[in-house]
Protein backbone atom coordinates (compact mmCIF):
# COMPACT_ATOMS: atom_id res chain seq x y z
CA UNK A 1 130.02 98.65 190.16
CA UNK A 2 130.12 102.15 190.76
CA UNK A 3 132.61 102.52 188.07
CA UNK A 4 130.21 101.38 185.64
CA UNK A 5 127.75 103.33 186.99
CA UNK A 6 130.02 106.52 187.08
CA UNK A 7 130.62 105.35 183.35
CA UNK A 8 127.21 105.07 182.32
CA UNK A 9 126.49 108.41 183.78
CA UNK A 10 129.35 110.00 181.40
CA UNK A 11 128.53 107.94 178.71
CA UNK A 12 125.12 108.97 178.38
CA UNK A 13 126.26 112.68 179.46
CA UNK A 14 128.00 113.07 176.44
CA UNK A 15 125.39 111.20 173.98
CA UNK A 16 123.19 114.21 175.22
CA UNK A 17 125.80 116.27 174.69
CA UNK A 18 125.92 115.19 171.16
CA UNK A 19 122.11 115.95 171.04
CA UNK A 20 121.50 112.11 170.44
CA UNK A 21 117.27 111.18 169.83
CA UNK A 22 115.65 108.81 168.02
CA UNK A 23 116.69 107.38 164.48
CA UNK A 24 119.87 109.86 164.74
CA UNK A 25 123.79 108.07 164.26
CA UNK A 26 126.63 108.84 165.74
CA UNK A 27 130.20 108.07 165.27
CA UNK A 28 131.64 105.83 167.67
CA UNK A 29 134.95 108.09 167.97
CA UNK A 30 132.77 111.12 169.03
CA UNK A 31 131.68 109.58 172.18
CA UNK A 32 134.94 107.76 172.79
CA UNK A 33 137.34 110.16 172.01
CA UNK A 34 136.38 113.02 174.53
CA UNK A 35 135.60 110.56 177.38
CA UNK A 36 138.84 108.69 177.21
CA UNK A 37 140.39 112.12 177.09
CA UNK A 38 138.09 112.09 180.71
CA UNK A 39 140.00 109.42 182.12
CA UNK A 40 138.07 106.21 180.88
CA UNK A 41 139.07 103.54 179.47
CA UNK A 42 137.41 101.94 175.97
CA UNK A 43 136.66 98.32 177.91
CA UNK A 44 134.78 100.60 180.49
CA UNK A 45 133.09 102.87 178.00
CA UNK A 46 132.28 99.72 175.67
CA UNK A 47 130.51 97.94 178.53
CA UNK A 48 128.18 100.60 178.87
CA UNK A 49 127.69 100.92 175.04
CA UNK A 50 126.99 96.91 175.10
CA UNK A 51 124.83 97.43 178.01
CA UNK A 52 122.74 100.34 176.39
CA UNK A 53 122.53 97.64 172.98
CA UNK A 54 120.84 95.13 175.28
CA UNK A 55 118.69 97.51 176.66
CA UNK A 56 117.70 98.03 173.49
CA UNK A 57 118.40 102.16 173.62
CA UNK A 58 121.42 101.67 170.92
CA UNK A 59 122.18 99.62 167.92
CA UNK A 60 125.28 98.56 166.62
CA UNK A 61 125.84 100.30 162.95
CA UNK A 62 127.98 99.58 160.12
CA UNK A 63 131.14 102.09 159.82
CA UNK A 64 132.43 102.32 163.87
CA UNK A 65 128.76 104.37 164.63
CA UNK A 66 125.50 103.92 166.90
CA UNK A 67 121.87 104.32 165.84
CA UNK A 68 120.16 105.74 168.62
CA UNK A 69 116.25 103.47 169.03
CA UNK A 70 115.34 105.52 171.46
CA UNK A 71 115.19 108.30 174.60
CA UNK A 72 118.00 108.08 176.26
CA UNK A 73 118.03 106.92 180.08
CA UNK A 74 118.04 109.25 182.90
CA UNK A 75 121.50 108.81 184.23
């Protein structure tokens, strides 16, 4: 668990990063990319993405990218 929580943490680190808010979409590959350049891996990083869909902060887009529904958790 705390690797998921040590993921979520980077995860959402980086979709801040990206300046993610509300209504804004972001490539899938620009989150990915840098953190399993960090040392994560993409089952890891997806769980967290999957986890933030059912949570209802992303969505799912057409074309590999996130919509972003709303403010992004504190880590």
């Amino acid at each position: 668990m705390a690797r998921f929580s040590e993921t979520e943490a980077a995860v959402i680190a980086r979709l801040r990063a990206l300046k993610a808010k509300p209504d804004m979409s972001i490539s899938l590959s620009d989150i990915a990319v840098p953190l399993t350049e960090a040392g994560f891996t993409q089952d890891e990083i997806m769980d967290v993405m999957n986890a933030l869909e059912q949570e209802l902060v992303i969505a799912f887009a057409p074309g590999n990218r996130v919509l972003i529904l709303k403010d992004l958790p504190e880590a």
